[in-house]
PDB file of N, CA and C in Angstrom:
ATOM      1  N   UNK A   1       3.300   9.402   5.492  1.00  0.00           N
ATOM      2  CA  UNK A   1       4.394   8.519   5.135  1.00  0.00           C
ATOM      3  C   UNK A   1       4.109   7.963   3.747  1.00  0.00           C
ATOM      4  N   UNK A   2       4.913   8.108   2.843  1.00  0.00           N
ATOM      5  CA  UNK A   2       4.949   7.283   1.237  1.00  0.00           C
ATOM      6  C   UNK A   2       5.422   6.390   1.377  1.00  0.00           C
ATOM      7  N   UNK A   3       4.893   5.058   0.734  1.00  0.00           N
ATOM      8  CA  UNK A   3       5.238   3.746   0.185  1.00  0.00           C
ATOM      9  C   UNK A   3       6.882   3.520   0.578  1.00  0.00           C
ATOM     10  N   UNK A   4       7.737   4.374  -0.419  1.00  0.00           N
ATOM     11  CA  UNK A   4       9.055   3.977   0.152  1.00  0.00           C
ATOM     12  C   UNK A   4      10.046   4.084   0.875  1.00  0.00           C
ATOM     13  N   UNK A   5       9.418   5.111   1.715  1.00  0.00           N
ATOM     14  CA  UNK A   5      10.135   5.150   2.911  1.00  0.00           C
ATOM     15  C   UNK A   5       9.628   3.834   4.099  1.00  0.00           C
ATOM     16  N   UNK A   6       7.869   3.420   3.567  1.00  0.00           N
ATOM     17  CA  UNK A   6       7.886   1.930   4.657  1.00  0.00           C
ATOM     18  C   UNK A   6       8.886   1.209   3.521  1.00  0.00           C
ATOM     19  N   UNK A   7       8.868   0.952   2.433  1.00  0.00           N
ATOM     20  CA  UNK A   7       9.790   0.174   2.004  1.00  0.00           C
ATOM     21  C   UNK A   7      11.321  -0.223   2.885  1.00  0.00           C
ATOM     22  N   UNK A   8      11.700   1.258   2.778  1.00  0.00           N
ATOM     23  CA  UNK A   8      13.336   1.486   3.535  1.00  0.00           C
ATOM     24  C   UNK A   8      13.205   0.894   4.586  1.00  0.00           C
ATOM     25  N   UNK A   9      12.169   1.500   5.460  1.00  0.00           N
ATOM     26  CA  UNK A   9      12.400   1.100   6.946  1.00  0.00           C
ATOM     27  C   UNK A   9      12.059  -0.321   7.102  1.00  0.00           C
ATOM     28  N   UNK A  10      11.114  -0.857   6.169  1.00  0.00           N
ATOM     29  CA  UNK A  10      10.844  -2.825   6.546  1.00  0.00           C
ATOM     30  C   UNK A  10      12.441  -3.282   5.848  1.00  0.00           C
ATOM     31  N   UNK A  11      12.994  -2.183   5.288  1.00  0.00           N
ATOM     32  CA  UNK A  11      14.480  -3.744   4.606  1.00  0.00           C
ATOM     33  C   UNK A  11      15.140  -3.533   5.860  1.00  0.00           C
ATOM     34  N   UNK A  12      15.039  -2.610   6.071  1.00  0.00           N
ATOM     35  CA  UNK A  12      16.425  -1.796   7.298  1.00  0.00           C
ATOM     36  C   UNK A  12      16.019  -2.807   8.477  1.00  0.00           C
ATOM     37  N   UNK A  13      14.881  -3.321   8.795  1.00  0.00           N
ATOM     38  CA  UNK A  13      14.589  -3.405   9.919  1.00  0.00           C
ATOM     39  C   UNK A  13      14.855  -4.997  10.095  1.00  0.00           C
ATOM     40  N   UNK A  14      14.161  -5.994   7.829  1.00  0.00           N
ATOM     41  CA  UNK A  14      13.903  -6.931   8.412  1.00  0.00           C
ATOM     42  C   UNK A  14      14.569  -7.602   7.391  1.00  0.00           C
ATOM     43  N   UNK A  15      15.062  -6.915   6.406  1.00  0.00           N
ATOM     44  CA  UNK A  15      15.949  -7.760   4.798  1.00  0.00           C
ATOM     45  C   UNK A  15      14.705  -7.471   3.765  1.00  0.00           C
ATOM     46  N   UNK A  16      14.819  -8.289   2.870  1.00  0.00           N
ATOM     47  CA  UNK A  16      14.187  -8.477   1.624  1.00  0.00           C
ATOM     48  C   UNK A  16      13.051  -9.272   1.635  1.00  0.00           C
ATOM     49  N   UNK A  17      12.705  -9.751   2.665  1.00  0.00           N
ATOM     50  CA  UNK A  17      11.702 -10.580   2.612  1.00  0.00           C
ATOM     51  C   UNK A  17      10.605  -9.753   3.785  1.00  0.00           C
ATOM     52  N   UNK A  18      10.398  -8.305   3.986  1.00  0.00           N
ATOM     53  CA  UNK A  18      10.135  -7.668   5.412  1.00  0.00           C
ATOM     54  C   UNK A  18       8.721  -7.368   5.744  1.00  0.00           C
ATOM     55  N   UNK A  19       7.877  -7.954   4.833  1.00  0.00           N
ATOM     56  CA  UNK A  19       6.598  -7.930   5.031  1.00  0.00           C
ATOM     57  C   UNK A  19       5.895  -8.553   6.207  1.00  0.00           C
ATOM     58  N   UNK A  20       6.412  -9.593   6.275  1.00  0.00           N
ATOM     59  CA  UNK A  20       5.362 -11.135   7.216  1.00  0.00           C
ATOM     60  C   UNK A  20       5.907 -10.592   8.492  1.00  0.00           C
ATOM     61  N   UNK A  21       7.430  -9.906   8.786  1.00  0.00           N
ATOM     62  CA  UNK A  21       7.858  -9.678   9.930  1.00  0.00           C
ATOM     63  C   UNK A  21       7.279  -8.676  10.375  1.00  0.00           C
ATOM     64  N   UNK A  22       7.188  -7.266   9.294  1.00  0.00           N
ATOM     65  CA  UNK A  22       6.288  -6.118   9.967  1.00  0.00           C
ATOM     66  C   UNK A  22       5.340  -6.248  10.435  1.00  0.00           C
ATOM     67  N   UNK A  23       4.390  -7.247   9.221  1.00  0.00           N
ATOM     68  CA  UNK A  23       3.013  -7.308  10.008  1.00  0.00           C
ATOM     69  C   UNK A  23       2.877  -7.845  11.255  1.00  0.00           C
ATOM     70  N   UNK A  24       3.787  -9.067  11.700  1.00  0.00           N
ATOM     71  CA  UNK A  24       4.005  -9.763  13.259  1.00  0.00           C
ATOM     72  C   UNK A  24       4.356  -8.713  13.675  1.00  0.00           C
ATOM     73  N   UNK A  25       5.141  -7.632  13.998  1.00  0.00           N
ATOM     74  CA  UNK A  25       5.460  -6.566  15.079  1.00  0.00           C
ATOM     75  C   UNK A  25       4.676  -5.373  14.956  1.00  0.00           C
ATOM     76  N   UNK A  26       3.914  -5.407  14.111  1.00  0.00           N
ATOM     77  CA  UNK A  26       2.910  -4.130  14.061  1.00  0.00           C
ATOM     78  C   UNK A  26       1.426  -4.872  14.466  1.00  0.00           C
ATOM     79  N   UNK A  27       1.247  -6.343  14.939  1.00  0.00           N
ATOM     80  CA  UNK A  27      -0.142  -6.767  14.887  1.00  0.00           C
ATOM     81  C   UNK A  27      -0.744  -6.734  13.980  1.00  0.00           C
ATOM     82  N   UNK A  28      -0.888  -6.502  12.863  1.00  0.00           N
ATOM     83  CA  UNK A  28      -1.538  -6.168  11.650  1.00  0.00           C
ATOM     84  C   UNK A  28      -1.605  -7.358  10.763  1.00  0.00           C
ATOM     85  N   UNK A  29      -2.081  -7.561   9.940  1.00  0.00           N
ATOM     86  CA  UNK A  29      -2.429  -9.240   8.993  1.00  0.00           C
ATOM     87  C   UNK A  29      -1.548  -8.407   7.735  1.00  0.00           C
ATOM     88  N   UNK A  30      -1.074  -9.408   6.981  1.00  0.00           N
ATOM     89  CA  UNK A  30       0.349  -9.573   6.006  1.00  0.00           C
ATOM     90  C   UNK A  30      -0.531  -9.089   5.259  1.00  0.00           C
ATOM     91  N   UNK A  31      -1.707  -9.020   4.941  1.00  0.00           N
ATOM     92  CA  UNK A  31      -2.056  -8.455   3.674  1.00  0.00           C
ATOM     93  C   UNK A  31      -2.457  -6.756   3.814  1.00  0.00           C
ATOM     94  N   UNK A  32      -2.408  -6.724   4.883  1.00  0.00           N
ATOM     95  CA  UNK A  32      -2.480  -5.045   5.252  1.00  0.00           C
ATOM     96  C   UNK A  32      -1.592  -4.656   5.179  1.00  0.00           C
ATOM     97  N   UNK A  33       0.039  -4.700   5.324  1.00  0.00           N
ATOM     98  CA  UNK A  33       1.069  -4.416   4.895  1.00  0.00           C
ATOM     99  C   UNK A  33       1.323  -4.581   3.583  1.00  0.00           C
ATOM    100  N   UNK A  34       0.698  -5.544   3.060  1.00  0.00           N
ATOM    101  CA  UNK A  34       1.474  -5.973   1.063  1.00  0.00           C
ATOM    102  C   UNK A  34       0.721  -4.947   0.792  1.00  0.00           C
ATOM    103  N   UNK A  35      -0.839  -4.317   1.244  1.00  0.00           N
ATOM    104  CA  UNK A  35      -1.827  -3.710   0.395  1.00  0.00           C
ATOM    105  C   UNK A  35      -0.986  -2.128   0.722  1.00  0.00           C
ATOM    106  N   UNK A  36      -0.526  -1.732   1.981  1.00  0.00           N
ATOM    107  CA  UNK A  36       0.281  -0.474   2.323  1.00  0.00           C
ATOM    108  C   UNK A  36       1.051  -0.541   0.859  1.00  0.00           C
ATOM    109  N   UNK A  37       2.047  -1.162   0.903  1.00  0.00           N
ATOM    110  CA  UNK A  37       3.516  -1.690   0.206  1.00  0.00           C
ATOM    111  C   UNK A  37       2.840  -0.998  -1.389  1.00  0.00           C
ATOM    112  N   UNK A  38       1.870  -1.978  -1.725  1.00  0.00           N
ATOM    113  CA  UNK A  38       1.437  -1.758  -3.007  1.00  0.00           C
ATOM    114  C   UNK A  38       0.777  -0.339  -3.225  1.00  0.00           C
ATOM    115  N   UNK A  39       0.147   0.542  -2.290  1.00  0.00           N
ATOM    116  CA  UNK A  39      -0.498   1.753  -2.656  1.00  0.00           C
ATOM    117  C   UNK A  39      -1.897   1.541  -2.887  1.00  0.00           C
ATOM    118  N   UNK A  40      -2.476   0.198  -2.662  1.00  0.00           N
ATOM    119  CA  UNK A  40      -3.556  -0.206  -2.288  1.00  0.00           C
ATOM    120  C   UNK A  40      -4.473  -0.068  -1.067  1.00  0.00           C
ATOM    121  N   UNK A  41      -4.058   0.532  -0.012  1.00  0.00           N
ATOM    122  CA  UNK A  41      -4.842   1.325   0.929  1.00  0.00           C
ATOM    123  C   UNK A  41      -3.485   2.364   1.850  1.00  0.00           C
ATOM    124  N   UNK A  42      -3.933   3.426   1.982  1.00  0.00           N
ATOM    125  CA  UNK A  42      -3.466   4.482   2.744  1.00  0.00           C
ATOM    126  C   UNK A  42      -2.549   3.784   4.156  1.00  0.00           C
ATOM    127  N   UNK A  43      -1.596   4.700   4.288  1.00  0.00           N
ATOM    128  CA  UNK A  43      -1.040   4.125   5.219  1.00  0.00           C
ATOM    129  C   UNK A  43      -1.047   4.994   6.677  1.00  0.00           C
ATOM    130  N   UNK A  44      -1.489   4.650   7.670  1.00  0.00           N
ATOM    131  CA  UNK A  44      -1.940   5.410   8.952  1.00  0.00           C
ATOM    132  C   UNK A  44      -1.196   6.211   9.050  1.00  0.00           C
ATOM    133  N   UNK A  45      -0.993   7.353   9.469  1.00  0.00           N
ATOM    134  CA  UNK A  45      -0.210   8.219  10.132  1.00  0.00           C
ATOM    135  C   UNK A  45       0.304   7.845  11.306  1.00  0.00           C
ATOM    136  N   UNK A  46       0.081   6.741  12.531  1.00  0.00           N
ATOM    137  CA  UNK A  46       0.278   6.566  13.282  1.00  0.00           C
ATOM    138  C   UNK A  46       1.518   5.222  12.976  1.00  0.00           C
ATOM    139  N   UNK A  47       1.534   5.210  11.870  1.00  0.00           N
ATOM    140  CA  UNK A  47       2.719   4.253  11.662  1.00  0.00           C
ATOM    141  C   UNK A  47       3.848   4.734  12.201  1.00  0.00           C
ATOM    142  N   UNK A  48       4.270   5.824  11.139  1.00  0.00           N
ATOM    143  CA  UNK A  48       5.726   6.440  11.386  1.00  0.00           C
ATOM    144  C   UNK A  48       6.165   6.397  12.957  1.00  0.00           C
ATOM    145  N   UNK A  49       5.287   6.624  13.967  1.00  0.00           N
ATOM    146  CA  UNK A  49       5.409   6.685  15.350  1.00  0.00           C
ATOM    147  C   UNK A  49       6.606   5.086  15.604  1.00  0.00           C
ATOM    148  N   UNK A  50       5.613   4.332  15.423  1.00  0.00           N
ATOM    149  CA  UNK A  50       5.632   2.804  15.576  1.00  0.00           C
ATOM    150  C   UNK A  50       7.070   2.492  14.768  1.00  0.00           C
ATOM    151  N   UNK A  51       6.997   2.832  13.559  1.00  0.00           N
ATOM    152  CA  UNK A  51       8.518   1.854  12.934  1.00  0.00           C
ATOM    153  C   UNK A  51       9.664   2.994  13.353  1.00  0.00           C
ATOM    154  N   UNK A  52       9.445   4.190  13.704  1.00  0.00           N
ATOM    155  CA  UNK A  52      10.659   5.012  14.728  1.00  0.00           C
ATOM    156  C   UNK A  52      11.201   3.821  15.945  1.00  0.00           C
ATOM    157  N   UNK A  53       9.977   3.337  16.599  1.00  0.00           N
ATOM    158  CA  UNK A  53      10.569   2.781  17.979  1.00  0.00           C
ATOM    159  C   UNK A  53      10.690   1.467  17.577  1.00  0.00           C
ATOM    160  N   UNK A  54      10.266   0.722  16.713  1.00  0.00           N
ATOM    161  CA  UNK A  54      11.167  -0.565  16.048  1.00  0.00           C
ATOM    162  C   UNK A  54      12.200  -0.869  15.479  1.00  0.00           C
ATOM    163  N   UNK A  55      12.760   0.652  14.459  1.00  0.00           N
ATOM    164  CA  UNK A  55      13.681   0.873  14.165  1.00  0.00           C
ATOM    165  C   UNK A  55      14.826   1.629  15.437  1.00  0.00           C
ATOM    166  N   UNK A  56      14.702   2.245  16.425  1.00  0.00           N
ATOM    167  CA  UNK A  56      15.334   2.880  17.674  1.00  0.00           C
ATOM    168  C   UNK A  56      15.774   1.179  18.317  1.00  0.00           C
ATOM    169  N   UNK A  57      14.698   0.641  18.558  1.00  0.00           N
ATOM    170  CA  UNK A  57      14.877  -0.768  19.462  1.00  0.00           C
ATOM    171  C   UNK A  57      16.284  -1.379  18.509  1.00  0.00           C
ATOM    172  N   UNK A  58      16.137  -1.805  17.344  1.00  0.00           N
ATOM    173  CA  UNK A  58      17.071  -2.283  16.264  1.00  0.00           C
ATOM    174  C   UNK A  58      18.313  -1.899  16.594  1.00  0.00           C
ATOM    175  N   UNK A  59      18.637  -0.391  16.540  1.00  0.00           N
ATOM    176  CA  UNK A  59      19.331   0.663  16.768  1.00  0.00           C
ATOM    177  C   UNK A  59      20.446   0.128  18.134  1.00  0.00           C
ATOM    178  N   UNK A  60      19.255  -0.078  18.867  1.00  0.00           N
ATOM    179  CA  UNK A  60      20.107  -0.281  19.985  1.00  0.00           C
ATOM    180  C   UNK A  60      20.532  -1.862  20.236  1.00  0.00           C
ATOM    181  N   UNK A  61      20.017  -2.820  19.680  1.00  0.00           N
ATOM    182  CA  UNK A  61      20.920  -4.204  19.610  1.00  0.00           C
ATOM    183  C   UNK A  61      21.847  -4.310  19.035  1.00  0.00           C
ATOM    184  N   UNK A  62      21.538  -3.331  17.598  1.00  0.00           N
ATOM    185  CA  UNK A  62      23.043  -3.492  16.763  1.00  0.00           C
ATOM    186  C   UNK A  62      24.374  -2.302  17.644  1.00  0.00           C
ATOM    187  N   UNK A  63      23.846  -1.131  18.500  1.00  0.00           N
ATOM    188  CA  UNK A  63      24.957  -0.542  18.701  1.00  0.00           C
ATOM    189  C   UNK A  63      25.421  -1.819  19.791  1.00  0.00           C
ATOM    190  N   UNK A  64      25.035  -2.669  20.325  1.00  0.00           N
ATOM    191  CA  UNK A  64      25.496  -3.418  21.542  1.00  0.00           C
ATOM    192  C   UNK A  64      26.138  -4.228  20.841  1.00  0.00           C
ATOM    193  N   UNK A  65      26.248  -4.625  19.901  1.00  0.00           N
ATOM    194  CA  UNK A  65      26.938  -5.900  19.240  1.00  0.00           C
ATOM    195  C   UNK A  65      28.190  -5.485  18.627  1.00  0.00           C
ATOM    196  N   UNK A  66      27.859  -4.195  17.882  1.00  0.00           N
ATOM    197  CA  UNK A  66      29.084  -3.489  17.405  1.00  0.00           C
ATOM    198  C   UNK A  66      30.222  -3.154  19.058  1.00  0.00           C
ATOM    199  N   UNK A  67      29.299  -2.480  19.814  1.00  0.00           N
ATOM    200  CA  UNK A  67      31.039  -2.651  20.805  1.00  0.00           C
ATOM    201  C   UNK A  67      31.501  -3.791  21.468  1.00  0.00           C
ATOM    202  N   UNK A  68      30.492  -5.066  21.402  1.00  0.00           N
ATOM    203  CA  UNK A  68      31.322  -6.318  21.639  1.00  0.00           C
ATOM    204  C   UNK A  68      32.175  -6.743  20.776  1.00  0.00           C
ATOM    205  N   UNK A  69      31.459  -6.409  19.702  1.00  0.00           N
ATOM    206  CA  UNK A  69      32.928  -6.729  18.864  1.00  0.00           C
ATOM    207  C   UNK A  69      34.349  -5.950  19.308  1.00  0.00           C
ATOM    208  N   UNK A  70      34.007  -4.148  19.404  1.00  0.00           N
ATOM    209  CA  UNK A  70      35.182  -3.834  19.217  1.00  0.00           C
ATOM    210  C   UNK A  70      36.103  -4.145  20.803  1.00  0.00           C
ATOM    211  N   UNK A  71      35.474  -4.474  21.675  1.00  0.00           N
ATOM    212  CA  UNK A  71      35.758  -4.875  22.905  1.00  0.00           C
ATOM    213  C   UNK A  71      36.653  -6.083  22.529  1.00  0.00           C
ATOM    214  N   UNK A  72      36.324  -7.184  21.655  1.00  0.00           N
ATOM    215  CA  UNK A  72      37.325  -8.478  21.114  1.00  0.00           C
ATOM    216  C   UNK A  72      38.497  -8.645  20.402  1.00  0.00           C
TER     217      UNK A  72
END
């Protein structure tokens, strides 16, 4: 996984500010994510696994909200 695709997936997941939140849902300390972010240490392979099913979970609150709406 390269830098900006975690980029994409922390805005997608958490806005512009998506660091402090990844690291809370990945267990990981905020500076292990800024140091990912920056290209300052390698980023696991076992990530991509992990922000698939954070981003899937996402996936599925927003499809539930979108048909309450269209239900209104």
């Amino acid at each position: 996984m390269n830098v900006e695709l975690l980029r994409n997936a922390g805005e997608a997941l958490y806005g512009s500010r998506w660091q402090a939140a990844l690291a809370r849902d990945l267990g990981v300390a905020l500076r292990t994510v800024q140091r990912w972010d920056a290209g300052d240490r390698g980023i696991p392979d076992t990530l991509a696994a992990e922000l698939v099913e954070l981003l899937k979970t996402r996936q599925i609150v927003i499809d539930g909200l979108v048909e309450k709406f269209i239900r209104n």
